[in-house]
Protein backbone atom coordinates (compact mmCIF):
# COMPACT_ATOMS: atom_id res chain seq x y z
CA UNK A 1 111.29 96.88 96.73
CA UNK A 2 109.37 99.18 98.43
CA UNK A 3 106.10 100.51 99.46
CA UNK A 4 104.47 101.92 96.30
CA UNK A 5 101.77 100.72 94.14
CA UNK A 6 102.77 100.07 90.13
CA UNK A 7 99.53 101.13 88.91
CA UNK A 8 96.73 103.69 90.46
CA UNK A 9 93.07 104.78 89.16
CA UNK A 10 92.03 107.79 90.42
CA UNK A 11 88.79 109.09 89.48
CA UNK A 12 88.21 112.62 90.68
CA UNK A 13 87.06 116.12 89.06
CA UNK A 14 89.98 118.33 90.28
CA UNK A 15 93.93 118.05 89.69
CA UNK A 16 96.22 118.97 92.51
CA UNK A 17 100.33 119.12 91.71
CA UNK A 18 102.50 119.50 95.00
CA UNK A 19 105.76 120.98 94.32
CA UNK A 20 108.55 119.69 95.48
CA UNK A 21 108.61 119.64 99.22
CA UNK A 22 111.86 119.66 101.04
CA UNK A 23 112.96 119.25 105.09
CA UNK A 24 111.88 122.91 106.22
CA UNK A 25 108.94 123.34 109.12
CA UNK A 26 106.03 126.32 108.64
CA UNK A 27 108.45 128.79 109.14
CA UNK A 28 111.60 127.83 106.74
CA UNK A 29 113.62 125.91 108.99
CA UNK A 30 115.78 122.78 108.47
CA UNK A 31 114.06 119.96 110.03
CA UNK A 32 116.67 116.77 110.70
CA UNK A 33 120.22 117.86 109.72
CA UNK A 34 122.00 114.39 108.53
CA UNK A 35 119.13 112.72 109.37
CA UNK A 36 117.17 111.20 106.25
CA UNK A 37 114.18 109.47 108.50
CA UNK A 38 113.48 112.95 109.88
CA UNK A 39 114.08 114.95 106.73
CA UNK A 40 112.02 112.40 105.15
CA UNK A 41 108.62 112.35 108.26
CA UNK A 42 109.13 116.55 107.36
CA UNK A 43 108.45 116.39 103.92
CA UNK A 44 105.69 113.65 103.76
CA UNK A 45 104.05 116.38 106.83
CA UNK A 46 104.98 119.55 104.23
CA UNK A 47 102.79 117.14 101.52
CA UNK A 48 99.85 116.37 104.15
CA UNK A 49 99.46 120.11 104.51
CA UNK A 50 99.25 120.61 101.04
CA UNK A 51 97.12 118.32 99.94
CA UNK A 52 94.71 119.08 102.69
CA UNK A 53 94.67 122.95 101.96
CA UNK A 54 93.74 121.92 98.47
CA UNK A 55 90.82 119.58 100.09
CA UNK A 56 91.98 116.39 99.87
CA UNK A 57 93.79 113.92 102.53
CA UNK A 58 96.37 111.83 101.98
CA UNK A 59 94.65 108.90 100.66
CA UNK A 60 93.83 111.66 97.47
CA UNK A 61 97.66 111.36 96.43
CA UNK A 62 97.79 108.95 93.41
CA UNK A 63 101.97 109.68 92.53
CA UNK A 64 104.80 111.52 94.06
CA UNK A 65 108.32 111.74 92.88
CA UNK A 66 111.10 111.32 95.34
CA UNK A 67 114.57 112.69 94.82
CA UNK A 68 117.51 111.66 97.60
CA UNK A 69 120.88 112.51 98.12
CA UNK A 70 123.16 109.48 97.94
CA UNK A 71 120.85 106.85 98.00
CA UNK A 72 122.12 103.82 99.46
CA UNK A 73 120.51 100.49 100.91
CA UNK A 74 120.47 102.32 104.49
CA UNK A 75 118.95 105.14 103.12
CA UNK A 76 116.26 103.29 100.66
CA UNK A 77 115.21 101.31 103.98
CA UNK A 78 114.46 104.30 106.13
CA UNK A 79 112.62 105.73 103.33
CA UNK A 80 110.87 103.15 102.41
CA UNK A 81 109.84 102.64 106.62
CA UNK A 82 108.47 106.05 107.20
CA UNK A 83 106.82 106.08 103.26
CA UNK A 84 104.89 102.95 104.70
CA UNK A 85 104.14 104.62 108.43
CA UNK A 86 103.10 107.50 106.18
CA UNK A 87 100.64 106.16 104.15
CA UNK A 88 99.24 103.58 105.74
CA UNK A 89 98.77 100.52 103.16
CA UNK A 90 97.29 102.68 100.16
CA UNK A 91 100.29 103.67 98.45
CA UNK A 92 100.91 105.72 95.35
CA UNK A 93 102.58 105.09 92.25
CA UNK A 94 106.10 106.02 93.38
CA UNK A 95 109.22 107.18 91.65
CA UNK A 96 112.71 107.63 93.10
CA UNK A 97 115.84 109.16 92.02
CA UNK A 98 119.17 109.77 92.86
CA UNK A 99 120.60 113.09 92.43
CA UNK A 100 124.14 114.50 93.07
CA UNK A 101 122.35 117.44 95.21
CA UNK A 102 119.53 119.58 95.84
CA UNK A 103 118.73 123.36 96.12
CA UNK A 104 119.91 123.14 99.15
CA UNK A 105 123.13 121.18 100.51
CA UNK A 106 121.52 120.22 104.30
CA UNK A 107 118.93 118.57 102.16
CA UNK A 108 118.53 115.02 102.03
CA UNK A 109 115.45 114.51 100.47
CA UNK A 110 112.63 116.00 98.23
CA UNK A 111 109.13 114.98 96.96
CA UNK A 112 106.96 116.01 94.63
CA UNK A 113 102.77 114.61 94.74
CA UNK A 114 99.88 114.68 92.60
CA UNK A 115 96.61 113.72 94.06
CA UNK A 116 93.17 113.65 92.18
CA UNK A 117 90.17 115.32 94.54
């Protein structure tokens, strides 16, 4: 049902946990209001940051943790589309869960990583 592997082996000497990332740019604005693909490109960018400040790429992240807003078969398939764009063919383990809301109400979307460096 999606792009995400059921199973990854990492093997790596340091741990990195991304907190949940959420549709803001660099400066703490809303990226994509109503707009799950762009919310959605926004935090998978917010992750690539983060994983790269810690030293690793994208290809590092083993697991992430999505949480959406009102997920329904629109929504799953435009997730699913940019999570493929996004990685490329090596995909994490994956979880994803609805949720009534998140911190914020313009959000849409959040994701949490872990990647082993």
């Amino acid at each position: 049902m999606g792009p995400y592997s059921h199973c990854v082996v990492s093997e790596g000497s340091k741990l990195v946990f991304i907190a949940g990332q959420v549709p803001q740019d660099e400066k703490g604005n809303l990226v994509g209001q109503g707009n799950t693909a762009l919310q959605t490109r926004q935090v998978l960018a917010n992750i690539k940051k983060a994983v790269e400040a810690a030293g690793g790429s994208i290809a590092d992240i083993c697991k992430i943790t999505i949480f959406v807003v009102g997920l329904d078969e629109p929504s799953y398939g435009v997730i699913a589309q940019v999570r493929r764009d996004f990685f490329g063919g090596e995909f994490p383990a994956s979880t994803m869960v609805e949720v009534k809301r998140l911190a914020s109400p313009d959000w849409l979307i959040e994701i949490e990583a872990y990647a082993v460096l």
